[in-house]
PDB file of N, CA and C in Angstrom:
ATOM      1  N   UNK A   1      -5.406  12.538 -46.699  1.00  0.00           N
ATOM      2  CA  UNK A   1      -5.011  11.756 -45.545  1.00  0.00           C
ATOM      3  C   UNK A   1      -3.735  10.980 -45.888  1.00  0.00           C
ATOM      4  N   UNK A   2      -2.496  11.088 -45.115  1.00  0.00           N
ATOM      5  CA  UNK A   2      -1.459  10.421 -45.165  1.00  0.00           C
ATOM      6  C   UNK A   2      -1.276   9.324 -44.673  1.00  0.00           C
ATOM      7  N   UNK A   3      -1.029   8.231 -45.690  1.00  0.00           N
ATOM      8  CA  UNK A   3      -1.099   6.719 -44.916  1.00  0.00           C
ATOM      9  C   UNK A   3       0.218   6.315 -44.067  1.00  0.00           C
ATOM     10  N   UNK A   4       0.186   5.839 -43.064  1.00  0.00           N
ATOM     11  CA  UNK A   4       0.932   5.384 -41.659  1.00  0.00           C
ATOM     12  C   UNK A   4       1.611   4.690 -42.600  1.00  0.00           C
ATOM     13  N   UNK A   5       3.158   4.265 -42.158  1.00  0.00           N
ATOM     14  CA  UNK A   5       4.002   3.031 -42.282  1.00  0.00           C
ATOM     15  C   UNK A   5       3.628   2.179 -41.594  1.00  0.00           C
ATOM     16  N   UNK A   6       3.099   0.600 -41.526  1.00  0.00           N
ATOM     17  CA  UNK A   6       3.223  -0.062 -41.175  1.00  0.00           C
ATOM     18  C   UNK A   6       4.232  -0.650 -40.116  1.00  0.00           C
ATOM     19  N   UNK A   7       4.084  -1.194 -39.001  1.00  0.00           N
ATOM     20  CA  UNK A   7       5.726  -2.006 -38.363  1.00  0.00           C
ATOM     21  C   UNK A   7       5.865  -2.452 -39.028  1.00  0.00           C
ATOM     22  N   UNK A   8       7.499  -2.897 -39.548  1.00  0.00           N
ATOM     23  CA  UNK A   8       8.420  -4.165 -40.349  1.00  0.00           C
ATOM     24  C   UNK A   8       8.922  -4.450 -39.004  1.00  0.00           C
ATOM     25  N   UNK A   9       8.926  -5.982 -39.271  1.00  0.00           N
ATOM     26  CA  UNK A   9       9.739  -6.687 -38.333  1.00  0.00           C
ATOM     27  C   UNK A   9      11.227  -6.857 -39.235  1.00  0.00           C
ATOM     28  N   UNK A  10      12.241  -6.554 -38.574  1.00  0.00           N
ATOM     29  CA  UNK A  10      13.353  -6.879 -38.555  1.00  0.00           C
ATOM     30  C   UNK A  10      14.080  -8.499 -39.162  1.00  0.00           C
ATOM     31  N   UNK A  11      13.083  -9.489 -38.264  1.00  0.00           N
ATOM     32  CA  UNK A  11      13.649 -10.828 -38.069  1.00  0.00           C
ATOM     33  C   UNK A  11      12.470 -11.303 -38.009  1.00  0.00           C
ATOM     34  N   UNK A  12      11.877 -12.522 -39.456  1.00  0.00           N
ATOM     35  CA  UNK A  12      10.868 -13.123 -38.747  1.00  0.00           C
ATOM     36  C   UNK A  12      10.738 -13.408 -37.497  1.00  0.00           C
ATOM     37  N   UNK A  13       9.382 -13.553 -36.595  1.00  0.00           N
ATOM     38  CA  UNK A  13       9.304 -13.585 -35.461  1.00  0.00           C
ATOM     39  C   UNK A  13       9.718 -12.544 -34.525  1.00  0.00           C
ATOM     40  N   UNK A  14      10.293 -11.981 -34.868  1.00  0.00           N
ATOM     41  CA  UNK A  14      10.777 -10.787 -34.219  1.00  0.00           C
ATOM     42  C   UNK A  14       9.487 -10.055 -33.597  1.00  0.00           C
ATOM     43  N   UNK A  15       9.366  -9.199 -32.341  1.00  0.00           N
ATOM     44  CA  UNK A  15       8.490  -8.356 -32.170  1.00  0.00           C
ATOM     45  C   UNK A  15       8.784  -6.690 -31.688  1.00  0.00           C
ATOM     46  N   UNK A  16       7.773  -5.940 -32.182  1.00  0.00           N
ATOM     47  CA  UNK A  16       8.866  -4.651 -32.120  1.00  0.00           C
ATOM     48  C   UNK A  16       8.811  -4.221 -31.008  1.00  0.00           C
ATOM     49  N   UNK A  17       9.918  -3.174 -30.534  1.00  0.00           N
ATOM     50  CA  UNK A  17      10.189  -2.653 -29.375  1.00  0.00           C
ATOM     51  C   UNK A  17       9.711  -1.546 -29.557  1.00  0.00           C
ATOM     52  N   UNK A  18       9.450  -0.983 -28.136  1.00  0.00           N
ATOM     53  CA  UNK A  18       8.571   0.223 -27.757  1.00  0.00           C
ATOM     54  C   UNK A  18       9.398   1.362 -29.128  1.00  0.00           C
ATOM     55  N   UNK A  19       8.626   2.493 -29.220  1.00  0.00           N
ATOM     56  CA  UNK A  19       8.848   3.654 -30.256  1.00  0.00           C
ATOM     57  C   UNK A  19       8.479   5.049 -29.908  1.00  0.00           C
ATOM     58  N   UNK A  20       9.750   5.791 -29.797  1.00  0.00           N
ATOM     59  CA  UNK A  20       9.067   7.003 -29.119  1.00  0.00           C
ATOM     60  C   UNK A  20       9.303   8.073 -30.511  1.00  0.00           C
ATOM     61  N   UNK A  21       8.240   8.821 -30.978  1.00  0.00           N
ATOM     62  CA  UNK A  21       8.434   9.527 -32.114  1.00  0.00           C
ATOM     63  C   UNK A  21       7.113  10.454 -32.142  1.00  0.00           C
ATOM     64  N   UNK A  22       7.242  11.284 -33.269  1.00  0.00           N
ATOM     65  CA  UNK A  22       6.262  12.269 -33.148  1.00  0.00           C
ATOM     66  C   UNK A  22       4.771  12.396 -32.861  1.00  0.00           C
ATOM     67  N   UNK A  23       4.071  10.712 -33.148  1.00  0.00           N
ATOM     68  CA  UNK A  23       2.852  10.671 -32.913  1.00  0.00           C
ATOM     69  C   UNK A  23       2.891  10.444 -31.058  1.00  0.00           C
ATOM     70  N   UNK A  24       3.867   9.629 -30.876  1.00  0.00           N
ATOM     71  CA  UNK A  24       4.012   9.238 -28.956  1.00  0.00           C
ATOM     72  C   UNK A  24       4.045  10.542 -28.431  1.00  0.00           C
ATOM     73  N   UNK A  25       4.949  11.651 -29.073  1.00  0.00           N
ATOM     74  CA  UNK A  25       4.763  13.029 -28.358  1.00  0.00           C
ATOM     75  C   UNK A  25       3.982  14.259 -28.361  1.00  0.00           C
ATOM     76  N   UNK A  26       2.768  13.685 -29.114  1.00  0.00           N
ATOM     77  CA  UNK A  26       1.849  14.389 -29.788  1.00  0.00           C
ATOM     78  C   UNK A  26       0.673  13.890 -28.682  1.00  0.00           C
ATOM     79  N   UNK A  27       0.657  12.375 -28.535  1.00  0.00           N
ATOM     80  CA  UNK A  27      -0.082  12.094 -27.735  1.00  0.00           C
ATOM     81  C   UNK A  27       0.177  12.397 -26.116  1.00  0.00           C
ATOM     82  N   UNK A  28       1.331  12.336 -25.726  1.00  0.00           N
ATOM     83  CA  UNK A  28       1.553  12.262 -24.382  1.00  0.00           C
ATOM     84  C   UNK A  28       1.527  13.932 -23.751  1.00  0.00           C
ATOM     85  N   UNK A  29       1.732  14.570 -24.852  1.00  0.00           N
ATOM     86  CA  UNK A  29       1.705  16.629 -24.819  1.00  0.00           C
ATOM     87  C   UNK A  29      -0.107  16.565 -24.622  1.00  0.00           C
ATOM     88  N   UNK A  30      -1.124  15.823 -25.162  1.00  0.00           N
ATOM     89  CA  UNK A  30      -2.345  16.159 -25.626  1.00  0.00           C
ATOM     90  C   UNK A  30      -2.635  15.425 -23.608  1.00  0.00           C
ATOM     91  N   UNK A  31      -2.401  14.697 -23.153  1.00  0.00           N
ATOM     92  CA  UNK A  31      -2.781  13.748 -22.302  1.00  0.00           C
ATOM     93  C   UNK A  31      -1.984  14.730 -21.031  1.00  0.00           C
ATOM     94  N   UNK A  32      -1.017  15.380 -20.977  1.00  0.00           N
ATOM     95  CA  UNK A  32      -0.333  15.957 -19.978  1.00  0.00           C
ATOM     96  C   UNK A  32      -1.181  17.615 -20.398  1.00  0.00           C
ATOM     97  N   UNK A  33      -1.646  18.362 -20.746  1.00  0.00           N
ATOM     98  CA  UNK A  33      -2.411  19.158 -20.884  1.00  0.00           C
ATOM     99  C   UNK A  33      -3.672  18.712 -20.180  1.00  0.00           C
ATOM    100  N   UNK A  34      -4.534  17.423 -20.730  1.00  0.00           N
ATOM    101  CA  UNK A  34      -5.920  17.425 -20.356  1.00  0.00           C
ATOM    102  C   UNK A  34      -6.290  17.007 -18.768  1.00  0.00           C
ATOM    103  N   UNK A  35      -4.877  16.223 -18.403  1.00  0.00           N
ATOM    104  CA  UNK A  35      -5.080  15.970 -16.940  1.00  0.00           C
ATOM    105  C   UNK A  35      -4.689  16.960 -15.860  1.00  0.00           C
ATOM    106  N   UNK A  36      -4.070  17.878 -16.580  1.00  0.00           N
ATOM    107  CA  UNK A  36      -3.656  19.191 -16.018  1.00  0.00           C
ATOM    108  C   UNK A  36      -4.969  20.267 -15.900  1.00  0.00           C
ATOM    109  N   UNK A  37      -5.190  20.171 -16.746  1.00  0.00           N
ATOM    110  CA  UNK A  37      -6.487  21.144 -16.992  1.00  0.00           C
ATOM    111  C   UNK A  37      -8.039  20.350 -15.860  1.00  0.00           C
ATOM    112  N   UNK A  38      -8.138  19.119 -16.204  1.00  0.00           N
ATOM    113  CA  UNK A  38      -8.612  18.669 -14.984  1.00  0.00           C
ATOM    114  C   UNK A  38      -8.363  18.414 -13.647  1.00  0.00           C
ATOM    115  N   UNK A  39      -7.087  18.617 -13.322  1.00  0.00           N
ATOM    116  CA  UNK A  39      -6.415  19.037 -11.693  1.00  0.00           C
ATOM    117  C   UNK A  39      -6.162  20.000 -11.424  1.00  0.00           C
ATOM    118  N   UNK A  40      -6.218  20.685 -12.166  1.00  0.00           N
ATOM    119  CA  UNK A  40      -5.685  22.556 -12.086  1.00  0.00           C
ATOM    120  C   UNK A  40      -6.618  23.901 -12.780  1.00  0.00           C
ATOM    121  N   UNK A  41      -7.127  24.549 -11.413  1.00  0.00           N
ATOM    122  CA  UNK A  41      -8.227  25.568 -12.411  1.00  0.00           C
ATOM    123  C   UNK A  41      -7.537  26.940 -13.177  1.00  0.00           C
ATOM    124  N   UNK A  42      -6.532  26.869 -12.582  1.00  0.00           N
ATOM    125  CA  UNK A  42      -5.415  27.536 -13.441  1.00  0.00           C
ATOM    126  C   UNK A  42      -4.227  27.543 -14.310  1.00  0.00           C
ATOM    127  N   UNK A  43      -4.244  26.310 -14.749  1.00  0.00           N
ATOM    128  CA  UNK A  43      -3.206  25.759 -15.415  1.00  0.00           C
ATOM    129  C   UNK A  43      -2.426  26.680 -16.471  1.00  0.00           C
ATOM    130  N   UNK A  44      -1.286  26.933 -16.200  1.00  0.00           N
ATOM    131  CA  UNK A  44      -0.635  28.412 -17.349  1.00  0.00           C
ATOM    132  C   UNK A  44       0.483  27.861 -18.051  1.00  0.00           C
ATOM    133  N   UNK A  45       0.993  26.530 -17.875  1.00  0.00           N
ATOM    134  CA  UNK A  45       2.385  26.125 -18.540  1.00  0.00           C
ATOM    135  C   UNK A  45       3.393  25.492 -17.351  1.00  0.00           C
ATOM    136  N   UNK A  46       2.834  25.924 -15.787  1.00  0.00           N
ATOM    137  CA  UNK A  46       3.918  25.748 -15.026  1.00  0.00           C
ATOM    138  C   UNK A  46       4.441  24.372 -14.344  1.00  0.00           C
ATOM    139  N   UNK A  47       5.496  24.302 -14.346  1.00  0.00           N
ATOM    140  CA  UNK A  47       6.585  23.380 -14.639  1.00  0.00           C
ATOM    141  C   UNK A  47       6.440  22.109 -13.343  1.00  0.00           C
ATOM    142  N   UNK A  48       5.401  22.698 -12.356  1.00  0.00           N
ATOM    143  CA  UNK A  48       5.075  22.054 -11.670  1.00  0.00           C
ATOM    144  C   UNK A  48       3.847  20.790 -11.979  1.00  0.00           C
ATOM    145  N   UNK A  49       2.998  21.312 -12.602  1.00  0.00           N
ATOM    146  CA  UNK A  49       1.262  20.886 -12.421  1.00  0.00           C
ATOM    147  C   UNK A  49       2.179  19.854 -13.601  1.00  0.00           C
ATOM    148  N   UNK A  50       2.979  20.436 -15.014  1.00  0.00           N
ATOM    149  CA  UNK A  50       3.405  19.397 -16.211  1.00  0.00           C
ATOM    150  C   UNK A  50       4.121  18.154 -15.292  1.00  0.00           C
ATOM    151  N   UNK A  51       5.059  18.662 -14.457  1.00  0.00           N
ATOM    152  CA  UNK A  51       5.774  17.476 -13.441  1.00  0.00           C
ATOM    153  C   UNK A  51       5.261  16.708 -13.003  1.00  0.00           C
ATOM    154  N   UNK A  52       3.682  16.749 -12.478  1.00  0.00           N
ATOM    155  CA  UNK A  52       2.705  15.603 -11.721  1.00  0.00           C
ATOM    156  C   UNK A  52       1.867  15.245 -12.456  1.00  0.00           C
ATOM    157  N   UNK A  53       1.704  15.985 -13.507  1.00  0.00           N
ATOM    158  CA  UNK A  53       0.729  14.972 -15.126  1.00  0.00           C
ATOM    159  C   UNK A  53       2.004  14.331 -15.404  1.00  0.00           C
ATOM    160  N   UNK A  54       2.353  14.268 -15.789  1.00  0.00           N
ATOM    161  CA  UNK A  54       3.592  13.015 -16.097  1.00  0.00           C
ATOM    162  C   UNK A  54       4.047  11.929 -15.445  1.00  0.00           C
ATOM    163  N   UNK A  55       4.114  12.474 -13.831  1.00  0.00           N
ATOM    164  CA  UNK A  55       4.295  11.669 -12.866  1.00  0.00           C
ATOM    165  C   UNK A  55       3.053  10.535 -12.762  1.00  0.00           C
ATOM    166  N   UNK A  56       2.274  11.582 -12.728  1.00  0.00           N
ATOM    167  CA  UNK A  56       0.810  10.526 -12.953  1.00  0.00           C
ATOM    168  C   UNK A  56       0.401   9.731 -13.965  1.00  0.00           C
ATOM    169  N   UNK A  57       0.997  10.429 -14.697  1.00  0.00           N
ATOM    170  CA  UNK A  57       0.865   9.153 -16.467  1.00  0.00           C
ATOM    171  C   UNK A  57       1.513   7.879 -16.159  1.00  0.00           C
ATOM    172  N   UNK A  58       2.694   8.726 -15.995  1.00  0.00           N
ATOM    173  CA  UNK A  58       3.538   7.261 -15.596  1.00  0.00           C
ATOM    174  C   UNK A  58       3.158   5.873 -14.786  1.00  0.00           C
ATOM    175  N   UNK A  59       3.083   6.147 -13.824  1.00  0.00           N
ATOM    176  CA  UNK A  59       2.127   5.601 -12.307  1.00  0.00           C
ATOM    177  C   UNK A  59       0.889   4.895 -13.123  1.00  0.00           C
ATOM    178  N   UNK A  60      -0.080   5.695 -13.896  1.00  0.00           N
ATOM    179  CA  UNK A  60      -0.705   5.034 -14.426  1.00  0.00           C
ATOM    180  C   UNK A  60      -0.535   4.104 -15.395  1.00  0.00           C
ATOM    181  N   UNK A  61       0.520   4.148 -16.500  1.00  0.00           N
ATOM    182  CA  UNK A  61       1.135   3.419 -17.373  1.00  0.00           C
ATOM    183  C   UNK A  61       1.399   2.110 -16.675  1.00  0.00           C
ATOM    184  N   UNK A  62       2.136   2.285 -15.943  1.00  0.00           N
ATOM    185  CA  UNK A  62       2.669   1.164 -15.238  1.00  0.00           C
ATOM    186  C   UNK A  62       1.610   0.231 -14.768  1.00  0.00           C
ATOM    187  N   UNK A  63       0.443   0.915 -13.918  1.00  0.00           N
ATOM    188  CA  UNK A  63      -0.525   0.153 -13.624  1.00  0.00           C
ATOM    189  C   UNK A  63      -0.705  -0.814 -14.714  1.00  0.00           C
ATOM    190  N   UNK A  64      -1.256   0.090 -15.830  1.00  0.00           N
ATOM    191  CA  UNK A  64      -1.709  -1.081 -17.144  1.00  0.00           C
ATOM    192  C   UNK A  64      -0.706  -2.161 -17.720  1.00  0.00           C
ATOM    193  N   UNK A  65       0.344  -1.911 -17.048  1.00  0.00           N
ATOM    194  CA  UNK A  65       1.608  -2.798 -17.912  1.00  0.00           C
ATOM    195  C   UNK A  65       1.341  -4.023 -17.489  1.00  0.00           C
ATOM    196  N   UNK A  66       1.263  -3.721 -15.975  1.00  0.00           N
ATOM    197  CA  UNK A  66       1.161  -5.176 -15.058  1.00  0.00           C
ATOM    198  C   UNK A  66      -0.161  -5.660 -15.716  1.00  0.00           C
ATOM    199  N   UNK A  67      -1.111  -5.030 -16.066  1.00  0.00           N
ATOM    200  CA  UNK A  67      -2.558  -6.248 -16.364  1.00  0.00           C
ATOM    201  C   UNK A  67      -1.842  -6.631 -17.865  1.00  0.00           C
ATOM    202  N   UNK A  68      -1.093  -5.825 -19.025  1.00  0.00           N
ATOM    203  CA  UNK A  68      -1.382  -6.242 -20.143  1.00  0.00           C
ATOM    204  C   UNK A  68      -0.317  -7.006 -20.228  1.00  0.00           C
ATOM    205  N   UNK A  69       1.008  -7.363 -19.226  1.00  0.00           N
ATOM    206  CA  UNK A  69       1.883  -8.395 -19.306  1.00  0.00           C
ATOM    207  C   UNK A  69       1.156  -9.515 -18.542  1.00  0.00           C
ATOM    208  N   UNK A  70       0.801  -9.043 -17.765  1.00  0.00           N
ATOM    209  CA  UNK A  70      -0.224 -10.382 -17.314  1.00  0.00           C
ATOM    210  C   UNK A  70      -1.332 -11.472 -18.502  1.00  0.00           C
ATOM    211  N   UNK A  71      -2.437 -10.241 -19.102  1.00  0.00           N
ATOM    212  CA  UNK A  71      -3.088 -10.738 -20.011  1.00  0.00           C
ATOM    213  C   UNK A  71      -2.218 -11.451 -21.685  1.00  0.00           C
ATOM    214  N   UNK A  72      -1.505 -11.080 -21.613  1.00  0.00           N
ATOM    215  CA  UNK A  72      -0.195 -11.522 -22.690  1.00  0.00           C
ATOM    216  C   UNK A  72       0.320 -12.882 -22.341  1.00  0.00           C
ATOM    217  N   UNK A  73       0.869 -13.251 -20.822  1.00  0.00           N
ATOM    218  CA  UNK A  73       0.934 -14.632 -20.793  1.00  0.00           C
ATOM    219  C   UNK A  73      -0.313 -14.979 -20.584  1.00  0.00           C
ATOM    220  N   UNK A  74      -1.536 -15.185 -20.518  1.00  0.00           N
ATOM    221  CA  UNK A  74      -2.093 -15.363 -20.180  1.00  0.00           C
ATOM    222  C   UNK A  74      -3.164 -16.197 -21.630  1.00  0.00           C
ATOM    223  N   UNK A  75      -2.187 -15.552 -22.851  1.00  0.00           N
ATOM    224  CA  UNK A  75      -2.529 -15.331 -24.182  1.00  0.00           C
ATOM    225  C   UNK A  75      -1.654 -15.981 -24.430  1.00  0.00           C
ATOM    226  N   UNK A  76      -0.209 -16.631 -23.414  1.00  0.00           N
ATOM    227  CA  UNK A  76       0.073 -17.768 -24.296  1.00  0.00           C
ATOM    228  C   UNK A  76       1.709 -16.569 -24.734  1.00  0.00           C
ATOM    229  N   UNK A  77       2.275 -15.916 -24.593  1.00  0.00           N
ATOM    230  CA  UNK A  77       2.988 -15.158 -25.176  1.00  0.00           C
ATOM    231  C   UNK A  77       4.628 -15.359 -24.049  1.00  0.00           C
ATOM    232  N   UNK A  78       5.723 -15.728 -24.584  1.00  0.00           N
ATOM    233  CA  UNK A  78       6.518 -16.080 -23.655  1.00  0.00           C
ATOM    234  C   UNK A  78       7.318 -14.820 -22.992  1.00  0.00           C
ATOM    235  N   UNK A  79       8.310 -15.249 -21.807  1.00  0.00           N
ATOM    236  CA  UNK A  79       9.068 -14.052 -22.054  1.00  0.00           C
ATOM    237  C   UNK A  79       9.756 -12.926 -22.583  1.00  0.00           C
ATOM    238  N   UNK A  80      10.417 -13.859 -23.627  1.00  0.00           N
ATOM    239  CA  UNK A  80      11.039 -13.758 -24.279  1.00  0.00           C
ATOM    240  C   UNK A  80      10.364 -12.319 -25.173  1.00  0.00           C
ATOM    241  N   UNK A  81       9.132 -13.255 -25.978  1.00  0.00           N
ATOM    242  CA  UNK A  81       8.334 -12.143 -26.530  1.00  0.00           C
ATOM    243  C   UNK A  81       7.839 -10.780 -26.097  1.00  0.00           C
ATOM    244  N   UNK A  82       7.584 -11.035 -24.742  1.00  0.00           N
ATOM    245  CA  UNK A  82       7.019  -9.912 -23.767  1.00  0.00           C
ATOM    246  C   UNK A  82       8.102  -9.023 -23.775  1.00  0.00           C
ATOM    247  N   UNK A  83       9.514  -9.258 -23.211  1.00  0.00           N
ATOM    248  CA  UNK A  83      10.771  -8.553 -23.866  1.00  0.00           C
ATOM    249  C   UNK A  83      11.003  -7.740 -24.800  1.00  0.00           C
ATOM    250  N   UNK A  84      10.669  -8.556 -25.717  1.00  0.00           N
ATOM    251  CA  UNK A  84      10.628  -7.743 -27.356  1.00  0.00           C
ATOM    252  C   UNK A  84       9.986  -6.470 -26.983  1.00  0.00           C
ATOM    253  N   UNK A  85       9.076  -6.939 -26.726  1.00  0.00           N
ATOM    254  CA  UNK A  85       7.483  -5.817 -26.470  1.00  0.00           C
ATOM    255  C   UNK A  85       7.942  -4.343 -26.125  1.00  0.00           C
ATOM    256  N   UNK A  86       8.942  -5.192 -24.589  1.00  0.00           N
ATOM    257  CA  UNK A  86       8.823  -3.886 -23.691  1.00  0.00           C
ATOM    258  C   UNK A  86      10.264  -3.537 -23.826  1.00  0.00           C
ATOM    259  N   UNK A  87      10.969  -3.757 -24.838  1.00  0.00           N
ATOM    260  CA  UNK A  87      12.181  -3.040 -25.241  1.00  0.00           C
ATOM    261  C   UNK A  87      13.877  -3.655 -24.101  1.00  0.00           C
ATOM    262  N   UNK A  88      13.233  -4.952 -23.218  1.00  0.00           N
ATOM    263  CA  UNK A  88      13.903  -4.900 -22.188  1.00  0.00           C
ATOM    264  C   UNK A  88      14.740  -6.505 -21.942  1.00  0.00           C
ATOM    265  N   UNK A  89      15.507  -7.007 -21.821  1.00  0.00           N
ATOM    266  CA  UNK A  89      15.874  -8.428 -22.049  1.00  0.00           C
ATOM    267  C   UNK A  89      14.717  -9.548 -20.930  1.00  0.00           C
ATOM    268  N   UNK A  90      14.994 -10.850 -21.489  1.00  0.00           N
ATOM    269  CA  UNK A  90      13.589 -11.401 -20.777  1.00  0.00           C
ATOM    270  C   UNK A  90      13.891 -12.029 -19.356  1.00  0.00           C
ATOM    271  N   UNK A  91      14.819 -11.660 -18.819  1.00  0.00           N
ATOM    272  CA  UNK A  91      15.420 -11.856 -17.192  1.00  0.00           C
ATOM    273  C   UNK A  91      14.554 -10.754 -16.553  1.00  0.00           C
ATOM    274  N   UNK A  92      14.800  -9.615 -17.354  1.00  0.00           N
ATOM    275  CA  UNK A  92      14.383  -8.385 -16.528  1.00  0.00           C
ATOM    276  C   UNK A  92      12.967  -8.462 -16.667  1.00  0.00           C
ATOM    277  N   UNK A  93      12.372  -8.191 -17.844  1.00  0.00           N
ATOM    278  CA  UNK A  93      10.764  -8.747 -17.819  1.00  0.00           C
ATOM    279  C   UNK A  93       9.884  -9.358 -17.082  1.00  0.00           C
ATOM    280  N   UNK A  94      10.430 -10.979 -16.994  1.00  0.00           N
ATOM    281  CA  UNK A  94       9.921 -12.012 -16.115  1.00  0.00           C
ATOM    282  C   UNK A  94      10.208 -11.116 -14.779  1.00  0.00           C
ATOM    283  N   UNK A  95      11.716 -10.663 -14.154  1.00  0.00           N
ATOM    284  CA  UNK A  95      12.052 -10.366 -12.795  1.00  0.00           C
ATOM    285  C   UNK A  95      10.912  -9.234 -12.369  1.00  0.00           C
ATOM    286  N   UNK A  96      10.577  -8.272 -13.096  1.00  0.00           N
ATOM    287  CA  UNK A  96       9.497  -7.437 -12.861  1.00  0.00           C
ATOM    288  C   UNK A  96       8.124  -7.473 -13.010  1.00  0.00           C
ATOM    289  N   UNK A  97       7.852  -8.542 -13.790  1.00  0.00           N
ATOM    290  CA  UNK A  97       6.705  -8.746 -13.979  1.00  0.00           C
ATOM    291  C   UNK A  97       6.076 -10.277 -13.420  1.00  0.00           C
ATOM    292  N   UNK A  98       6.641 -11.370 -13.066  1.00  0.00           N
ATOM    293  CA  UNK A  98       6.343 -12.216 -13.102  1.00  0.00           C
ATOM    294  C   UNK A  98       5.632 -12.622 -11.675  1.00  0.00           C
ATOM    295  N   UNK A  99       5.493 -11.458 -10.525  1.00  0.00           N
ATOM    296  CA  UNK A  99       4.563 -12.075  -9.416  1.00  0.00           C
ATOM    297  C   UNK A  99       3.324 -11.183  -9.996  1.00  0.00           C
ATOM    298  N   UNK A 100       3.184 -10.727 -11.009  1.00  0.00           N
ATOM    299  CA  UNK A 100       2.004  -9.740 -11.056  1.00  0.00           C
ATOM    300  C   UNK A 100       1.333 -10.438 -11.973  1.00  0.00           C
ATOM    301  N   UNK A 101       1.570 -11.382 -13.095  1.00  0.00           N
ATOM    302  CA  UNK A 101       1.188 -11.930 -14.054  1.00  0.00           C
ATOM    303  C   UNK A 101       0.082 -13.591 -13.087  1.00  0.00           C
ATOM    304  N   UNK A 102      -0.646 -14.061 -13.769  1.00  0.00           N
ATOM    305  CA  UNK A 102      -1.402 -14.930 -13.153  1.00  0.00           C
ATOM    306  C   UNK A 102      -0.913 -16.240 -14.011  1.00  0.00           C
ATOM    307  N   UNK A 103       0.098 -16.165 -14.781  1.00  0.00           N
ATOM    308  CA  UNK A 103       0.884 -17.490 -15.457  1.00  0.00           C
ATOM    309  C   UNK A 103       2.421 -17.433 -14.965  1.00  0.00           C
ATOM    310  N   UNK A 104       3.017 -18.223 -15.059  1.00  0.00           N
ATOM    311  CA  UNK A 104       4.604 -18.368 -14.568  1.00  0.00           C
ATOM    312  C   UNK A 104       5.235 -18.549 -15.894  1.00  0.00           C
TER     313      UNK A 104
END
């Protein structure tokens, strides 16, 4: 069994930004197959059924963003940090997230 690298933070306090790499595309190939295969009794590769598992991941992703930026301030975690998180500066963060969150 090969042991994982750990995150390094950069900058104390620092928090890391999103990471797209071989385990993210390992998972998101395994997750766009299985929801395919459960919407489709014929699923063969085509470029369509992969287009709306994705579409639908997405859609769903997003759903969870709004509860887990929510539950994050909610935990006390500032913009700023939430930023870090989501790879995005903390104007834009707060601007997208902040009527969905149940803290200001």
């Amino acid at each position: 069994m090969t042991e994982r690298p750990q995150l390094r933070l950069t900058v104390p306090g620092d928090l890391p930004a999103p990471t797209t790499d071989a385990d993210s595309e390992a998972v998101m190939a395994e997750a766009v197959e299985a929801l395919s295969k459960l919407r489709t009794a014929y699923w063969l590769g085509d470029s369509t059924v992969t287009l709306h598992a994705l579409a639908s991941l997405i859609a769903q992703a997003d759903n969870l963003l709004t509860g887990a930026v929510a539950d994050a301030r909610d935990q006390g975690l500032t913009w700023t940090e939430i930023a870090q998180l989501l790879g995005t500066s903390q104007a834009t963060a707060a601007r997208r997230h902040r009527k969905q969150s149940r803290s200001t």
